[in-house]
PDB file of N, CA and C in Angstrom:
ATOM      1  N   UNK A   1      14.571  36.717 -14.934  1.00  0.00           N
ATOM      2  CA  UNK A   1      13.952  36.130 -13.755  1.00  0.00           C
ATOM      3  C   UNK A   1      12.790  35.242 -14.193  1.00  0.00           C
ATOM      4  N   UNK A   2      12.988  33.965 -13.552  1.00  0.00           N
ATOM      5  CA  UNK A   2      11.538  32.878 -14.282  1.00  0.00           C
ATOM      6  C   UNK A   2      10.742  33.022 -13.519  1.00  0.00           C
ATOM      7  N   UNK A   3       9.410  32.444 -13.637  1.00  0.00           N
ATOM      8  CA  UNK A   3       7.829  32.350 -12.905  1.00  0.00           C
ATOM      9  C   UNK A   3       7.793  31.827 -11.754  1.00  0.00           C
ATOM     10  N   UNK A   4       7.423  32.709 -10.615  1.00  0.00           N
ATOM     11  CA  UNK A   4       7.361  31.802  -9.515  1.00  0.00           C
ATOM     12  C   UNK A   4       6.655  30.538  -9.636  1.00  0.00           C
ATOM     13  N   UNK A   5       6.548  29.556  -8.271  1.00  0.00           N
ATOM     14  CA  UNK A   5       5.854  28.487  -8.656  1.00  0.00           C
ATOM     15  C   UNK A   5       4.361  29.045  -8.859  1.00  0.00           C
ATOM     16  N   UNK A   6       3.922  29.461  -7.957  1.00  0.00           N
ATOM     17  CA  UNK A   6       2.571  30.276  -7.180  1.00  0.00           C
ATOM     18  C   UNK A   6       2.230  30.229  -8.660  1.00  0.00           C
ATOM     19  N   UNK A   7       2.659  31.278  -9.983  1.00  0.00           N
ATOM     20  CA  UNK A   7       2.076  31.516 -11.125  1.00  0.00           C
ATOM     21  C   UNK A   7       1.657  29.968 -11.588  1.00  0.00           C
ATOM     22  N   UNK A   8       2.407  28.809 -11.644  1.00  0.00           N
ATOM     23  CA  UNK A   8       2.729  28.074 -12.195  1.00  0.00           C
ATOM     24  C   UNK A   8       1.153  26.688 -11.752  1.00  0.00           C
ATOM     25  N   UNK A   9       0.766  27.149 -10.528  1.00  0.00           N
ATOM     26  CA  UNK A   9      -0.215  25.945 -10.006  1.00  0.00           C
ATOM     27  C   UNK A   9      -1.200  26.654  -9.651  1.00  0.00           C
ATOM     28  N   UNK A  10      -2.496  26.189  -9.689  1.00  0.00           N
ATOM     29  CA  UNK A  10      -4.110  26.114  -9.803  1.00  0.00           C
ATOM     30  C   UNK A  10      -4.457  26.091  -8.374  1.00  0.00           C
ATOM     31  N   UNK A  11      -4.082  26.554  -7.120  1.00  0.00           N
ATOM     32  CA  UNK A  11      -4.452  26.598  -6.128  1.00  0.00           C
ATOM     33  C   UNK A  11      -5.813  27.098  -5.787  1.00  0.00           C
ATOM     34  N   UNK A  12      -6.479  26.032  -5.228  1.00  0.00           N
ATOM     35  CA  UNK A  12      -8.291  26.721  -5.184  1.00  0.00           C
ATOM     36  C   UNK A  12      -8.228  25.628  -3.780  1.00  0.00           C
ATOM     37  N   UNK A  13      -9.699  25.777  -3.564  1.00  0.00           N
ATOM     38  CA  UNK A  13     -10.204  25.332  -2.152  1.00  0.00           C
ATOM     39  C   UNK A  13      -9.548  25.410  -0.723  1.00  0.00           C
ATOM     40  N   UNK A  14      -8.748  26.560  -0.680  1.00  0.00           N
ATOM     41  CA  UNK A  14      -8.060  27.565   0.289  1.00  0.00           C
ATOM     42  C   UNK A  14      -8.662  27.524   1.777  1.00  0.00           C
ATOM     43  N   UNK A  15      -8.289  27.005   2.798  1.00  0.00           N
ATOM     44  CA  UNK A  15      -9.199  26.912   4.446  1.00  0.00           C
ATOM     45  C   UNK A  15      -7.803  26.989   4.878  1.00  0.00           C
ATOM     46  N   UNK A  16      -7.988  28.498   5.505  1.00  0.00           N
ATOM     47  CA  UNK A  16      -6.747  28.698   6.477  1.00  0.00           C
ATOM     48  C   UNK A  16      -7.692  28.818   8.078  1.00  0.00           C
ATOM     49  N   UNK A  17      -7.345  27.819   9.054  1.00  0.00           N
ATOM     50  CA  UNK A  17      -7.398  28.040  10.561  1.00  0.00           C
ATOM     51  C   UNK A  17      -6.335  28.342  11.352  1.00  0.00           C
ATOM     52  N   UNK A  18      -6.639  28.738  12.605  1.00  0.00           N
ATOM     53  CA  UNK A  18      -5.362  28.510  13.686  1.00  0.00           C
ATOM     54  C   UNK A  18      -5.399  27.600  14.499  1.00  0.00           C
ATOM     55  N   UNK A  19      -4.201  27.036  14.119  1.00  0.00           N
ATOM     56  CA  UNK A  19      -3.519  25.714  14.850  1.00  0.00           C
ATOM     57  C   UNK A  19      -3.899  25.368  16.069  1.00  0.00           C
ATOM     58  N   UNK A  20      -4.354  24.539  16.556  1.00  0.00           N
ATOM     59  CA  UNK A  20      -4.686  24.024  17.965  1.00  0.00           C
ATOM     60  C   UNK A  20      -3.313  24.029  18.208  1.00  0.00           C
ATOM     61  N   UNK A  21      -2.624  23.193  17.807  1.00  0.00           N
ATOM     62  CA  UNK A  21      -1.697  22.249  18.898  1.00  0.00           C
ATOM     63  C   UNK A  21      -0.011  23.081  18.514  1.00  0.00           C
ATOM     64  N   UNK A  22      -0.088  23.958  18.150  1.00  0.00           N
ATOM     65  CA  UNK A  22       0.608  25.303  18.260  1.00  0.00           C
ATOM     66  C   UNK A  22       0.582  26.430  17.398  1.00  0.00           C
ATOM     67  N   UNK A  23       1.280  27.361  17.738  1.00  0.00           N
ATOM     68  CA  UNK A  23       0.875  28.985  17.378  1.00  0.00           C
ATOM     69  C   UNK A  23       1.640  29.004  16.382  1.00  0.00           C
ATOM     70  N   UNK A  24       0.526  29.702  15.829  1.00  0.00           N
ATOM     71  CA  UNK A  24       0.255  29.932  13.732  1.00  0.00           C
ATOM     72  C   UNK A  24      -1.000  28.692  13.201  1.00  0.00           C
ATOM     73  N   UNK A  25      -0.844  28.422  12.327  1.00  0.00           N
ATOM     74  CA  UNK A  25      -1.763  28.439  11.778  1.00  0.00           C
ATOM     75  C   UNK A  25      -1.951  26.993  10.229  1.00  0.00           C
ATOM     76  N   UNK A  26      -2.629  26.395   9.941  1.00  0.00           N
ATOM     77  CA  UNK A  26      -3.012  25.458   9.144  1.00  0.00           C
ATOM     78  C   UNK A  26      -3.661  25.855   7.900  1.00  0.00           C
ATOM     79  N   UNK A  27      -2.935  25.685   6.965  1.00  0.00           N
ATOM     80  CA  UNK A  27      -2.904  26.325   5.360  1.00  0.00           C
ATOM     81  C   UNK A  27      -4.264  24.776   4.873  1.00  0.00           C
ATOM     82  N   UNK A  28      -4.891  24.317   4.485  1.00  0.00           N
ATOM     83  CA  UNK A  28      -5.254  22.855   3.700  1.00  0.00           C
ATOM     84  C   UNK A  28      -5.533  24.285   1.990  1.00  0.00           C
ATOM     85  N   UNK A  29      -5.051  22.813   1.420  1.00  0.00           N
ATOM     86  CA  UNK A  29      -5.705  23.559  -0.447  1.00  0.00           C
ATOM     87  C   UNK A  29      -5.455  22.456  -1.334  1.00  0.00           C
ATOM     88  N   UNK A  30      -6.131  22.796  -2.618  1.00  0.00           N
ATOM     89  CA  UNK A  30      -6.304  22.076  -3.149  1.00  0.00           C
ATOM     90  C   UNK A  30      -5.646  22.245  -4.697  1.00  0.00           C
ATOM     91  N   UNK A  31      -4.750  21.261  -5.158  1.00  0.00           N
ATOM     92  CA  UNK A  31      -4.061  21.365  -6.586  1.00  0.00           C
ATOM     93  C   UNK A  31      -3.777  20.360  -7.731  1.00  0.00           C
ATOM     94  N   UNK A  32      -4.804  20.577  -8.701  1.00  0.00           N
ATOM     95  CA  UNK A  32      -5.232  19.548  -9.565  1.00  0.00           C
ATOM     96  C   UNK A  32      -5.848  18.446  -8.553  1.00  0.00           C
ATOM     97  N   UNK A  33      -6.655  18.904  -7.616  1.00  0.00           N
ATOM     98  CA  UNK A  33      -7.632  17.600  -7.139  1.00  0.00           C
ATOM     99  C   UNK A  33      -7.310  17.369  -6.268  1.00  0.00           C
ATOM    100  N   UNK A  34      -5.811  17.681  -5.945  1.00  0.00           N
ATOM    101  CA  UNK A  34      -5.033  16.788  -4.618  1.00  0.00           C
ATOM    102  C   UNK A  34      -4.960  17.542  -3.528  1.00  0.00           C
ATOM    103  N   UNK A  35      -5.142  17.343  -2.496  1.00  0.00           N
ATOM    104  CA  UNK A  35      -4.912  18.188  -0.930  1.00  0.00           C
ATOM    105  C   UNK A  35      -3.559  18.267  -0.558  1.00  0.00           C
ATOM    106  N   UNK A  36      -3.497  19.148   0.485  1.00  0.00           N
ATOM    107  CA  UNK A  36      -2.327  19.596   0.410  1.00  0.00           C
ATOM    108  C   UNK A  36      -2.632  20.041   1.821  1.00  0.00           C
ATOM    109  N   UNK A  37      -1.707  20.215   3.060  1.00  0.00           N
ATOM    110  CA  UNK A  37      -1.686  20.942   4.188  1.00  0.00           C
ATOM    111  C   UNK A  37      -0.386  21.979   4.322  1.00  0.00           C
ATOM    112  N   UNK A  38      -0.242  23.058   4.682  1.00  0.00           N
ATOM    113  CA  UNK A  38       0.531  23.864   5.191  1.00  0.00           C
ATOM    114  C   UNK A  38       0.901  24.630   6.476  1.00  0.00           C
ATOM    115  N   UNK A  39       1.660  23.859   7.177  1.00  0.00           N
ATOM    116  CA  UNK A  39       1.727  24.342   8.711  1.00  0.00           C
ATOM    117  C   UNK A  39       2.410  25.581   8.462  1.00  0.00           C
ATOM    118  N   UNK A  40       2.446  26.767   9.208  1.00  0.00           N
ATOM    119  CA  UNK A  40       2.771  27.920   9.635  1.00  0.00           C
ATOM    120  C   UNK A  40       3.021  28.607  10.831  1.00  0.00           C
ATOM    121  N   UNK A  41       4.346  28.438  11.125  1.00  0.00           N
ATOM    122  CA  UNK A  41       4.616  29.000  12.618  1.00  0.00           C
ATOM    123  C   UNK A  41       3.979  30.710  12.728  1.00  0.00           C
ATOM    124  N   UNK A  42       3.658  31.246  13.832  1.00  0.00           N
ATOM    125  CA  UNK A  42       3.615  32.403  14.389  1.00  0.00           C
ATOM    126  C   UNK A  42       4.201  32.476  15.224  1.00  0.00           C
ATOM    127  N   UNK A  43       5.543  33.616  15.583  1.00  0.00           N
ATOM    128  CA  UNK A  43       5.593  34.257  16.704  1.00  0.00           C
ATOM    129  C   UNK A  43       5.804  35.615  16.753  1.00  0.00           C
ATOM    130  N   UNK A  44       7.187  36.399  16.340  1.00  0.00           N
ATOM    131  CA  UNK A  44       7.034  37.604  15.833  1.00  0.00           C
ATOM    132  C   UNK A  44       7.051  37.501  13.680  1.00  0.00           C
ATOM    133  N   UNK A  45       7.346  36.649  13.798  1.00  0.00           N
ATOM    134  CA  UNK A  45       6.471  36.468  11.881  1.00  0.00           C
ATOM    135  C   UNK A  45       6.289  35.448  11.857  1.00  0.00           C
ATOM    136  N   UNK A  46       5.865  35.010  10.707  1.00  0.00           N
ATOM    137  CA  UNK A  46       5.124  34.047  10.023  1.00  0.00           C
ATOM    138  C   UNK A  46       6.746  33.256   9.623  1.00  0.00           C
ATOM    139  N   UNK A  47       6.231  31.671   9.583  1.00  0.00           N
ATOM    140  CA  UNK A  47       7.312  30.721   9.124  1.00  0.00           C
ATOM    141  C   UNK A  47       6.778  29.515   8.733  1.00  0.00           C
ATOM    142  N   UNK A  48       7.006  29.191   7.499  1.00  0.00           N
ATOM    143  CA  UNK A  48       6.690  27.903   6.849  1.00  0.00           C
ATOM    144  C   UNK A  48       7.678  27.024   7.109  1.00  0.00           C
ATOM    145  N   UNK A  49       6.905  26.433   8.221  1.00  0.00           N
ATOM    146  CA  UNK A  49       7.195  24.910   8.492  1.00  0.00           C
ATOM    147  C   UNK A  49       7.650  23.798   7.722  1.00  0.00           C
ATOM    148  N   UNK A  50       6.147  23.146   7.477  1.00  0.00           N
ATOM    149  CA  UNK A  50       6.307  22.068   5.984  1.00  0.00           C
ATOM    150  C   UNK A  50       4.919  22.002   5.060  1.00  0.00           C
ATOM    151  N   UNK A  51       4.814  21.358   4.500  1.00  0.00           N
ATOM    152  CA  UNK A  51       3.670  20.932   3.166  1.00  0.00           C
ATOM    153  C   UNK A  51       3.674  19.652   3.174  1.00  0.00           C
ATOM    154  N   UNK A  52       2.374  18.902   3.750  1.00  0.00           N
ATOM    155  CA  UNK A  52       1.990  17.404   3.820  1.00  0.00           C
ATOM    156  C   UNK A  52       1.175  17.235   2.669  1.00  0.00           C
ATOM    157  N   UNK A  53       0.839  16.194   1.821  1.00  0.00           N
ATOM    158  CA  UNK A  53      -0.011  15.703   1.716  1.00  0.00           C
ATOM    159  C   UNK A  53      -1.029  15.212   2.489  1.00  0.00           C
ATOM    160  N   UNK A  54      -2.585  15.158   1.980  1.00  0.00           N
ATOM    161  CA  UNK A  54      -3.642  14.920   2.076  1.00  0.00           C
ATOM    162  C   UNK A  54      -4.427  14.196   1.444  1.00  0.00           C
ATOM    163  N   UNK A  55      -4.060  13.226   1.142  1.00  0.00           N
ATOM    164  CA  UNK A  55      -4.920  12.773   0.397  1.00  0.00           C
ATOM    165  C   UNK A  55      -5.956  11.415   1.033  1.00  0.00           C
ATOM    166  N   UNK A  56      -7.240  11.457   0.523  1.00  0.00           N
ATOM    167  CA  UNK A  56      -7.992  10.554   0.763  1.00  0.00           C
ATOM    168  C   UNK A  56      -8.215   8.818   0.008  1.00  0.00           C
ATOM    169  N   UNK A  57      -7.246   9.304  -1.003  1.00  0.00           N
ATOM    170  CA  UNK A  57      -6.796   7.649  -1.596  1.00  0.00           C
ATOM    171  C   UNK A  57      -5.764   7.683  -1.657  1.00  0.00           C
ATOM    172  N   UNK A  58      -5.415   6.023  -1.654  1.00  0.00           N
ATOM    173  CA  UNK A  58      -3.978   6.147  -2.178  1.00  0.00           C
ATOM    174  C   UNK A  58      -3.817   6.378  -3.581  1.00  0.00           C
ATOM    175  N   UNK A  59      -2.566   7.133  -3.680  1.00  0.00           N
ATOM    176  CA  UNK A  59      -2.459   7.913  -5.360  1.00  0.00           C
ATOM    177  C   UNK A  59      -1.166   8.503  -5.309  1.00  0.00           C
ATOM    178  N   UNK A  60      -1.070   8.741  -6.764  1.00  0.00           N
ATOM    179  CA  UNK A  60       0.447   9.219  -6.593  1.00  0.00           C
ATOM    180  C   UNK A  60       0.488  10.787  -7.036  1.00  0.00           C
ATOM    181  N   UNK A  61       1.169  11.685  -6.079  1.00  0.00           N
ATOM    182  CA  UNK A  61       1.408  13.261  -6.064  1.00  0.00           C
ATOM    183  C   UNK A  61       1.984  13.302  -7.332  1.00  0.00           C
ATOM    184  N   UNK A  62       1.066  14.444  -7.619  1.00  0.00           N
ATOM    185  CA  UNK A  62       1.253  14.746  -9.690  1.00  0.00           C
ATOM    186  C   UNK A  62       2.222  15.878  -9.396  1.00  0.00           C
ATOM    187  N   UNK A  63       2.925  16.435  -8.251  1.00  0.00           N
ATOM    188  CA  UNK A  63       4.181  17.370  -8.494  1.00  0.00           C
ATOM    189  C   UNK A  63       5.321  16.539  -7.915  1.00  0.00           C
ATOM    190  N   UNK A  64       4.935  15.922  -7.189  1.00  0.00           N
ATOM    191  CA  UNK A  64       6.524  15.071  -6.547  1.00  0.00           C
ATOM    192  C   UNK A  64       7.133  13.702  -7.144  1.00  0.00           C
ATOM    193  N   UNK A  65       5.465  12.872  -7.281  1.00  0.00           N
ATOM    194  CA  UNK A  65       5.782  11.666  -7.713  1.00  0.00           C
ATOM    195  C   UNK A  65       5.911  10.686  -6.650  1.00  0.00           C
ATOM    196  N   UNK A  66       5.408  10.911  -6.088  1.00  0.00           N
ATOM    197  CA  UNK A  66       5.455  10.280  -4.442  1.00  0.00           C
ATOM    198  C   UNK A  66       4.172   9.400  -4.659  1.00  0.00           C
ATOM    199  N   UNK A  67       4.351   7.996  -4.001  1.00  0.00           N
ATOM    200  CA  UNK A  67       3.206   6.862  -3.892  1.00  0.00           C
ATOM    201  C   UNK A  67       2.462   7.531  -2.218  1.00  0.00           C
ATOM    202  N   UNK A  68       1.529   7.943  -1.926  1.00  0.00           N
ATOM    203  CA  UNK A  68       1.249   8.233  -0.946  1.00  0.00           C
ATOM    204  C   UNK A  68      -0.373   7.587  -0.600  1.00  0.00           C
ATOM    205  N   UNK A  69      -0.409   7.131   1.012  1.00  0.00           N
ATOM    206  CA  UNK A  69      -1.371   6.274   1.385  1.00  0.00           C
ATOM    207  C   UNK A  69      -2.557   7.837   1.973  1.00  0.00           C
ATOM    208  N   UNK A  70      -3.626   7.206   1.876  1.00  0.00           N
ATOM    209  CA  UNK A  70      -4.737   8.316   2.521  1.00  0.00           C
ATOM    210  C   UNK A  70      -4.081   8.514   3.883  1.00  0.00           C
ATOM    211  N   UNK A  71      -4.530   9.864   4.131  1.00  0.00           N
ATOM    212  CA  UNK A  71      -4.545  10.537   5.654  1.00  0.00           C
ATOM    213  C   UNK A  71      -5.322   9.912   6.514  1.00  0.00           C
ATOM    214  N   UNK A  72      -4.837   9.678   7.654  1.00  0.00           N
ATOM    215  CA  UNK A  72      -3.702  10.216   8.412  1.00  0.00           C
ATOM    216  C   UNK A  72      -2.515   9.150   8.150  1.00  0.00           C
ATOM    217  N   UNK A  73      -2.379   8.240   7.530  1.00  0.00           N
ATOM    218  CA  UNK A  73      -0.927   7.519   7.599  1.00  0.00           C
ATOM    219  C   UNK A  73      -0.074   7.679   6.268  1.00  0.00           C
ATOM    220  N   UNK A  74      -0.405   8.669   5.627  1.00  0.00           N
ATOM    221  CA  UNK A  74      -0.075   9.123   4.234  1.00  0.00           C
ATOM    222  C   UNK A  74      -0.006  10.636   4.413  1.00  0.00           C
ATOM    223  N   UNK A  75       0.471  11.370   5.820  1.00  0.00           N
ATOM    224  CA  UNK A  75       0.499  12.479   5.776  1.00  0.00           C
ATOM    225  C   UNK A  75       2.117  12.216   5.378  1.00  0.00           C
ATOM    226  N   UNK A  76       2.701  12.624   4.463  1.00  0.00           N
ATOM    227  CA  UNK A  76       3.831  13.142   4.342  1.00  0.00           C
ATOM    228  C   UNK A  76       4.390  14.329   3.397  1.00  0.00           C
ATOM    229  N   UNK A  77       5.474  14.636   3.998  1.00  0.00           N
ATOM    230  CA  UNK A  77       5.979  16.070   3.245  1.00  0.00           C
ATOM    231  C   UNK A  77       5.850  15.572   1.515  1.00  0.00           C
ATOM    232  N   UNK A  78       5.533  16.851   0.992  1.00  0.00           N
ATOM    233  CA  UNK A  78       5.729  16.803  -0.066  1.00  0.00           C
ATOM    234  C   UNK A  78       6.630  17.411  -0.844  1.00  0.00           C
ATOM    235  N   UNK A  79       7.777  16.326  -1.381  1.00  0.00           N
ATOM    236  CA  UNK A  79       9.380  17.392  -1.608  1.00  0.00           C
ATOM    237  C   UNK A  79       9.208  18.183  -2.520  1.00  0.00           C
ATOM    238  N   UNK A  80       8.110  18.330  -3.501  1.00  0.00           N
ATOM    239  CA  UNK A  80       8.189  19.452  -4.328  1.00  0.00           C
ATOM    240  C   UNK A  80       7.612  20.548  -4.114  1.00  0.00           C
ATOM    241  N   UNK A  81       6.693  20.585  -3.194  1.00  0.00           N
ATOM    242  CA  UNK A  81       6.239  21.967  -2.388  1.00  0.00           C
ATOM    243  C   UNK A  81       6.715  22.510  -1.115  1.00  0.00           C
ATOM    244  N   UNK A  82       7.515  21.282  -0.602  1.00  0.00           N
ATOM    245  CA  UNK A  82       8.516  21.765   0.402  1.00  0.00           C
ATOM    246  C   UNK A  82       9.649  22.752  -0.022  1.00  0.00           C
ATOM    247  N   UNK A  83       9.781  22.613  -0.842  1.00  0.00           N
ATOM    248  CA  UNK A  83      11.124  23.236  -2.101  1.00  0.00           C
ATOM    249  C   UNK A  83      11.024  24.802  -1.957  1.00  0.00           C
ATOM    250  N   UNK A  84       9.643  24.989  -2.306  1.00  0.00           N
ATOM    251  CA  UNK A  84       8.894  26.187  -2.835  1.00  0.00           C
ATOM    252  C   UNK A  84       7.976  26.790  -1.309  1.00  0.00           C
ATOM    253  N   UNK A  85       7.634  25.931  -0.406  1.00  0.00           N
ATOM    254  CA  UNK A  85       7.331  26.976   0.686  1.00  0.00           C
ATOM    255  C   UNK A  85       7.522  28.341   0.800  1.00  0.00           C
ATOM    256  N   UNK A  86       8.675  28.741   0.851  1.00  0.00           N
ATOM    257  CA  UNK A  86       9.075  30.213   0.960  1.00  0.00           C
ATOM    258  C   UNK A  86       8.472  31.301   0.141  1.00  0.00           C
ATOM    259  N   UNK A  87       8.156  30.735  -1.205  1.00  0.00           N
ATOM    260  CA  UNK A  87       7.771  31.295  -2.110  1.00  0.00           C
ATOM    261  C   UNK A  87       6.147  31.174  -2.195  1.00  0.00           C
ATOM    262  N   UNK A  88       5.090  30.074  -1.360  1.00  0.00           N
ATOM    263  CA  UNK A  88       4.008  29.985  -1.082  1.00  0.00           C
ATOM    264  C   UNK A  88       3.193  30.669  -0.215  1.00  0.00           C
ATOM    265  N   UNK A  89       4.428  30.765   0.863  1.00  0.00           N
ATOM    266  CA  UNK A  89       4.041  31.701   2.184  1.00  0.00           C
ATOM    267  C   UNK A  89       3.234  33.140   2.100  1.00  0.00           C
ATOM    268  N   UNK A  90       4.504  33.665   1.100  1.00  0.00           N
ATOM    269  CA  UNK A  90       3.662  34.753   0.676  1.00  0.00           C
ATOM    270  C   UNK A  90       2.919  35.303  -0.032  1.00  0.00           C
ATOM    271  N   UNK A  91       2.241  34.302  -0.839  1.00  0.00           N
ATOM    272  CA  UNK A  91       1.019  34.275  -1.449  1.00  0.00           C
ATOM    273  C   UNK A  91      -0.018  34.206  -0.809  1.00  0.00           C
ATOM    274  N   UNK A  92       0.214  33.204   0.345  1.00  0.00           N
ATOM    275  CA  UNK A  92      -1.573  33.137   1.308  1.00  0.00           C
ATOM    276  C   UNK A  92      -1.298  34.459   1.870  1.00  0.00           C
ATOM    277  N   UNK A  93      -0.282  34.693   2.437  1.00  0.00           N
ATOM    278  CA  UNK A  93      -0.384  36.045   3.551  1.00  0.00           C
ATOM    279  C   UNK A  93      -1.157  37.090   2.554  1.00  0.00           C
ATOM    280  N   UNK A  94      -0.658  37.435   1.558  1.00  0.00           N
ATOM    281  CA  UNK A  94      -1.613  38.673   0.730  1.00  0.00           C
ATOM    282  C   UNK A  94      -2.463  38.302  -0.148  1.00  0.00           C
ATOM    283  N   UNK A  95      -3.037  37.179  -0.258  1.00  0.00           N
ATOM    284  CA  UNK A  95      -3.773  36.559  -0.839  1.00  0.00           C
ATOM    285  C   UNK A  95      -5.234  36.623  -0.048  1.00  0.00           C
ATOM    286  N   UNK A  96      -4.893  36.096   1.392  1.00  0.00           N
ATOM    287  CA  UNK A  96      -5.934  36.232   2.494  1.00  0.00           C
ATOM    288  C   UNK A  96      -5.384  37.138   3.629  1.00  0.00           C
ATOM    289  N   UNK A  97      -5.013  38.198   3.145  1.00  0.00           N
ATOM    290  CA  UNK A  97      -4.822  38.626   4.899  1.00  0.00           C
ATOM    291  C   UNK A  97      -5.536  39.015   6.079  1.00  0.00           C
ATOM    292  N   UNK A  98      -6.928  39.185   5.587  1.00  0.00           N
ATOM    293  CA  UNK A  98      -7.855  38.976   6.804  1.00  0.00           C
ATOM    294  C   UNK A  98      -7.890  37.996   7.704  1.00  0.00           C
ATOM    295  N   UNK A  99      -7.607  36.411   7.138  1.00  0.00           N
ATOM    296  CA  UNK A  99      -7.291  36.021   8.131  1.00  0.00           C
ATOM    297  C   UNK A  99      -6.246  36.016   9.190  1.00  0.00           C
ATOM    298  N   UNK A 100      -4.912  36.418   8.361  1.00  0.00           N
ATOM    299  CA  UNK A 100      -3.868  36.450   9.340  1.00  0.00           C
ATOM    300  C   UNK A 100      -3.770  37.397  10.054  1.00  0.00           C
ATOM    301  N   UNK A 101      -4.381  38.288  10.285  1.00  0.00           N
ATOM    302  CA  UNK A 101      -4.676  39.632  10.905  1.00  0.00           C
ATOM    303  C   UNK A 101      -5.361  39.328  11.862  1.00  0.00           C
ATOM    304  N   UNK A 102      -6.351  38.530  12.247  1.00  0.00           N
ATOM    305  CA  UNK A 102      -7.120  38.084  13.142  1.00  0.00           C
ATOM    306  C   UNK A 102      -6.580  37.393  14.141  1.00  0.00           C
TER     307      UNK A 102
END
């Protein structure tokens, strides 16, 4: 069995809120420098949506390879953490579960 991704990336600057504009919740973090958003459905569980980029320049995503413009018109999925969602999900949940408990 190989390394999840989770082992594999430097995830720091972690701000999980709940979603205004629907139920669950907004992952933002940060990897090798670059932002990152994670939508998260709630209803009876948790469901990873998608993984946008964030970024504040234009630059190119050091896991996808994607040319991406600053946010908000450079929010787009990012296919190499879209890939791996499933396997991200449950890292924030027991990673932070105080917040999702709340």
């Amino acid at each position: 069995m190989g390394e999840t991704i989770v082992q594999n990336l430097d995830i720091r600057q972690v701000v999980v809120t709940k979603a205004a504009e629907f139920s669950g919740y907004n992952i933002r973090f940060e990897i090798n420098e670059q932002h990152y958003q994670m939508l998260v459905g709630k209803n009876t569980d948790y469901i990873a949506i998608n993984i946008k980029h964030i970024f504040r320049t234009k630059e190119t995503c050091q896991l996808c390879g994607k040319r991406v413009f600053p946010a908000p018109l450079g929010q787009q999925i990012c296919p190499h953490l879209q890939a791996e969602r499933n396997e991200l999900l449950p890292y924030f949940l027991t990673t932070y579960p105080e917040v999702f408990s709340s």
